[in-house]
Protein backbone atom coordinates (compact mmCIF):
# COMPACT_ATOMS: atom_id res chain seq x y z
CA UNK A 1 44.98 179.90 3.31
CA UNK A 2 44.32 179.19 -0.24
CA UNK A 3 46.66 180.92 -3.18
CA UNK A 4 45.91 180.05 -6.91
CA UNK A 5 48.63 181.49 -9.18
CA UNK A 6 47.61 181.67 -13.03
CA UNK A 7 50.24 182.81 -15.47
CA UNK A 8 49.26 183.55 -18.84
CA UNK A 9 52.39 185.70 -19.99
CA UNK A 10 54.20 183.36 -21.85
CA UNK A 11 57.21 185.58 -22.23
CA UNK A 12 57.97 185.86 -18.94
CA UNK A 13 58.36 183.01 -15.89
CA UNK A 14 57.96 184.02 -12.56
CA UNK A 15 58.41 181.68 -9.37
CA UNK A 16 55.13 180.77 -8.11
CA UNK A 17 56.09 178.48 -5.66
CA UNK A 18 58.25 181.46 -4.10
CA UNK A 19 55.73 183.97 -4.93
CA UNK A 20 53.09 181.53 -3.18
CA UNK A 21 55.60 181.79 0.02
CA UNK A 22 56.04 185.34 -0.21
CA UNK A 23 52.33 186.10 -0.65
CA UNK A 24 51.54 183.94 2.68
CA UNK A 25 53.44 185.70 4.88
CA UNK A 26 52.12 189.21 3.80
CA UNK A 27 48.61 187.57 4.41
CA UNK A 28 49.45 186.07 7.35
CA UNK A 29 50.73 189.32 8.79
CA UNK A 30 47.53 191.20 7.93
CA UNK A 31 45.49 188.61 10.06
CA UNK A 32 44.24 186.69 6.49
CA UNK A 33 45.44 183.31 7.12
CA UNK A 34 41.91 182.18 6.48
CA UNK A 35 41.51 183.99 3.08
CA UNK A 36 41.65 182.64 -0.05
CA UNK A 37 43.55 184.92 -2.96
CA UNK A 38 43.51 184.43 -6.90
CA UNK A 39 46.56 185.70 -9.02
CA UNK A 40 46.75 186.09 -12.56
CA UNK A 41 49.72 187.49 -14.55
CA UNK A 42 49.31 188.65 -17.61
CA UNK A 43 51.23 190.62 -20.26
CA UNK A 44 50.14 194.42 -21.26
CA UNK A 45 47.27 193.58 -23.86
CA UNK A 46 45.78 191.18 -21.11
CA UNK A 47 45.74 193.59 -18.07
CA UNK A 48 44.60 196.67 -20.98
CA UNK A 49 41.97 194.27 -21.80
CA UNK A 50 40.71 194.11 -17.96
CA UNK A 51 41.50 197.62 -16.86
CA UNK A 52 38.99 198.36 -20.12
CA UNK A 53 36.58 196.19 -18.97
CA UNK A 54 36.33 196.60 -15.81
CA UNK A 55 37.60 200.53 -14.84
CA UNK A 56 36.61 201.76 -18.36
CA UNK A 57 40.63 203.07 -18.38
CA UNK A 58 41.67 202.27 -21.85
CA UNK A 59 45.27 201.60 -21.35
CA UNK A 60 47.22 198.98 -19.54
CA UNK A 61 48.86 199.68 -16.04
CA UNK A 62 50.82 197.92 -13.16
CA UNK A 63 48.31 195.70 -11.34
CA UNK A 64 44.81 195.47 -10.77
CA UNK A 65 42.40 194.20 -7.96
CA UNK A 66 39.10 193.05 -7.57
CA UNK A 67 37.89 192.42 -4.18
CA UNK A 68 35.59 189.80 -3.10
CA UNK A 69 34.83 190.17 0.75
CA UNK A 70 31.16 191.34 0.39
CA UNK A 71 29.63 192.83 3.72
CA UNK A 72 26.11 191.60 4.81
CA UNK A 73 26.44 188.10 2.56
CA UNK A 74 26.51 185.49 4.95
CA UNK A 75 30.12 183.13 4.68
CA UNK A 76 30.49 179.72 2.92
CA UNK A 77 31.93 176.81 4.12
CA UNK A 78 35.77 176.96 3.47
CA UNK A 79 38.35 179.99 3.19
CA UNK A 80 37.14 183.58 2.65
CA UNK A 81 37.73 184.54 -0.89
CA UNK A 82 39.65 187.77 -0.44
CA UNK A 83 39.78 188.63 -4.01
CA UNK A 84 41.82 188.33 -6.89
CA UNK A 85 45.13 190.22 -8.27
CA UNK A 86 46.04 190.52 -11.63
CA UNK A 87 49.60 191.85 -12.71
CA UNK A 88 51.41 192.82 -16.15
CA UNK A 89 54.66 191.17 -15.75
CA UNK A 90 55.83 193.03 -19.07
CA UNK A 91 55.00 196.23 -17.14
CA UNK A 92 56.05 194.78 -13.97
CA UNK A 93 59.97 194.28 -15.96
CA UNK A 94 59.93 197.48 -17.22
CA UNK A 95 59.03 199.00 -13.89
CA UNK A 96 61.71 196.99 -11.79
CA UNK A 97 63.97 199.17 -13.73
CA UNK A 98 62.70 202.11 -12.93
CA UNK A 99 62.54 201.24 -9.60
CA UNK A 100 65.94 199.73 -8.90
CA UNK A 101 64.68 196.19 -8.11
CA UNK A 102 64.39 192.81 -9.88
CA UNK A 103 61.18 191.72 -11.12
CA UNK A 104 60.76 189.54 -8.42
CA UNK A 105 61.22 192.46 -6.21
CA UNK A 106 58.49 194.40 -8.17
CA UNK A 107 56.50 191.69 -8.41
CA UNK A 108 56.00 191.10 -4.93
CA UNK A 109 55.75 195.08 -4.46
CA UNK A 110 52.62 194.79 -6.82
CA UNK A 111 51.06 191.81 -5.28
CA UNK A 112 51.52 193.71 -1.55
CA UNK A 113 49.93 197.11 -3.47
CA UNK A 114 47.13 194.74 -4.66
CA UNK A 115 46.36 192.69 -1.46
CA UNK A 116 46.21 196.01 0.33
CA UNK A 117 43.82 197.10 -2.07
CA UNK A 118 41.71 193.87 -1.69
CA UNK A 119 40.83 195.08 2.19
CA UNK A 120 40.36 198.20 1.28
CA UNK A 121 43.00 200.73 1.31
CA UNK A 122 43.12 203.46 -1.40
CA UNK A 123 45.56 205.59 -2.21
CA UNK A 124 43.59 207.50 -4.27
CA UNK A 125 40.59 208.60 -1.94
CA UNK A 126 42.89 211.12 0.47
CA UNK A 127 46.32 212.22 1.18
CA UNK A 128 45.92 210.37 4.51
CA UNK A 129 45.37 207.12 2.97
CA UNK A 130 48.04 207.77 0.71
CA UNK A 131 50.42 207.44 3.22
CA UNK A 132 48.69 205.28 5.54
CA UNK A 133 48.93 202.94 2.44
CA UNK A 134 53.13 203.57 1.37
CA UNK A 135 53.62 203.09 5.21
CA UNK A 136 51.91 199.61 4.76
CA UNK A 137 53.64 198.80 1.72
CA UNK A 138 56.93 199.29 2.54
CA UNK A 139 56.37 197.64 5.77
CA UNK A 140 55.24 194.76 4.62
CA UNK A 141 57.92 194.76 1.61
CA UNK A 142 60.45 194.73 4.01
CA UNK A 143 59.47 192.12 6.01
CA UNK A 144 59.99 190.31 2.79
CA UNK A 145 63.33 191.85 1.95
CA UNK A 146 64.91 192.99 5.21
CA UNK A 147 66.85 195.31 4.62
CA UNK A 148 65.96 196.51 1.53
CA UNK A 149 64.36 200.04 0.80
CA UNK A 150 61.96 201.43 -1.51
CA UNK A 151 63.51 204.19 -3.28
CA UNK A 152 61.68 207.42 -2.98
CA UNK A 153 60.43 207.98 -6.35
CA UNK A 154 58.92 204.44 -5.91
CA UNK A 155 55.29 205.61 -5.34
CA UNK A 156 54.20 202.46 -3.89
């Protein structure tokens, strides 16, 4: 398993040696241990600037993902690049508030809603996957934080 971590928020430090830990064991529970993952943090003009360029949304948000596992393209030597994550950690601190958790809390809840996103789940295609994917989420969050609940307005 290969993780490359890329911060490029200068106003805000985040743990990647921790986050690397964290990240592995969510992988390693979905079966991934032979996937490779790029993260990039970023502040709010940073993930505007992607979610412009690449969604056509012109406004920042949370986290974005942008998968890589390509059916039908035969596999490289080395890991399988699963995709890569980036995350506002300005938007990232000002959700941990809402959400009654510290950003490294949040943080980790974004990188789970962004690995699930890399094989495929979407929230946004039906009800069903909805909840298929908050089921997910919150088990895999708790795995990281036993113990610890999502609150319900947390829509992760």
């Amino acid at each position: 398993m290969e993780i490359f971590i890329k911060n490029e928020c200068s106003t805000i430090k985040v743990d990647t040696r921790k986050i690397k830990r964290q990240i592995s064991k969510v992988l390693g529970s979905l079966d991934c241990n032979e996937h490779e993952i790029s993260i990039l943090f970023v502040g709010d003009q940073g993930i505007h600037e992607l979610n412009h360029q690449f969604r056509g949304v012109d406004r920042p948000t949370d986290v974005l993902s942008f998968p890589q596992l390509l059916e039908g393209v035969p596999e490289t030597p080395g890991p399988t690049v699963l995709g890569d994550i980036a995350i506002s950690l300005e938007t990232a601190h000002r959700q941990s508030e809402q959400h009654g958790l510290s950003l490294e809390e949040e943080v980790t809840l974004l990188l789970i809603h962004g690995t699930l996103h890399l094989l495929g789940y979407d929230h946004e295609i039906s009800h069903q996957e909805e909840k298929r994917m908050r089921k997910k989420t919150r088990e895999l969050f708790e795995m990281i934080y036993p113990g610890k609940k999502l609150a319900d307005t947390c829509n992760f």
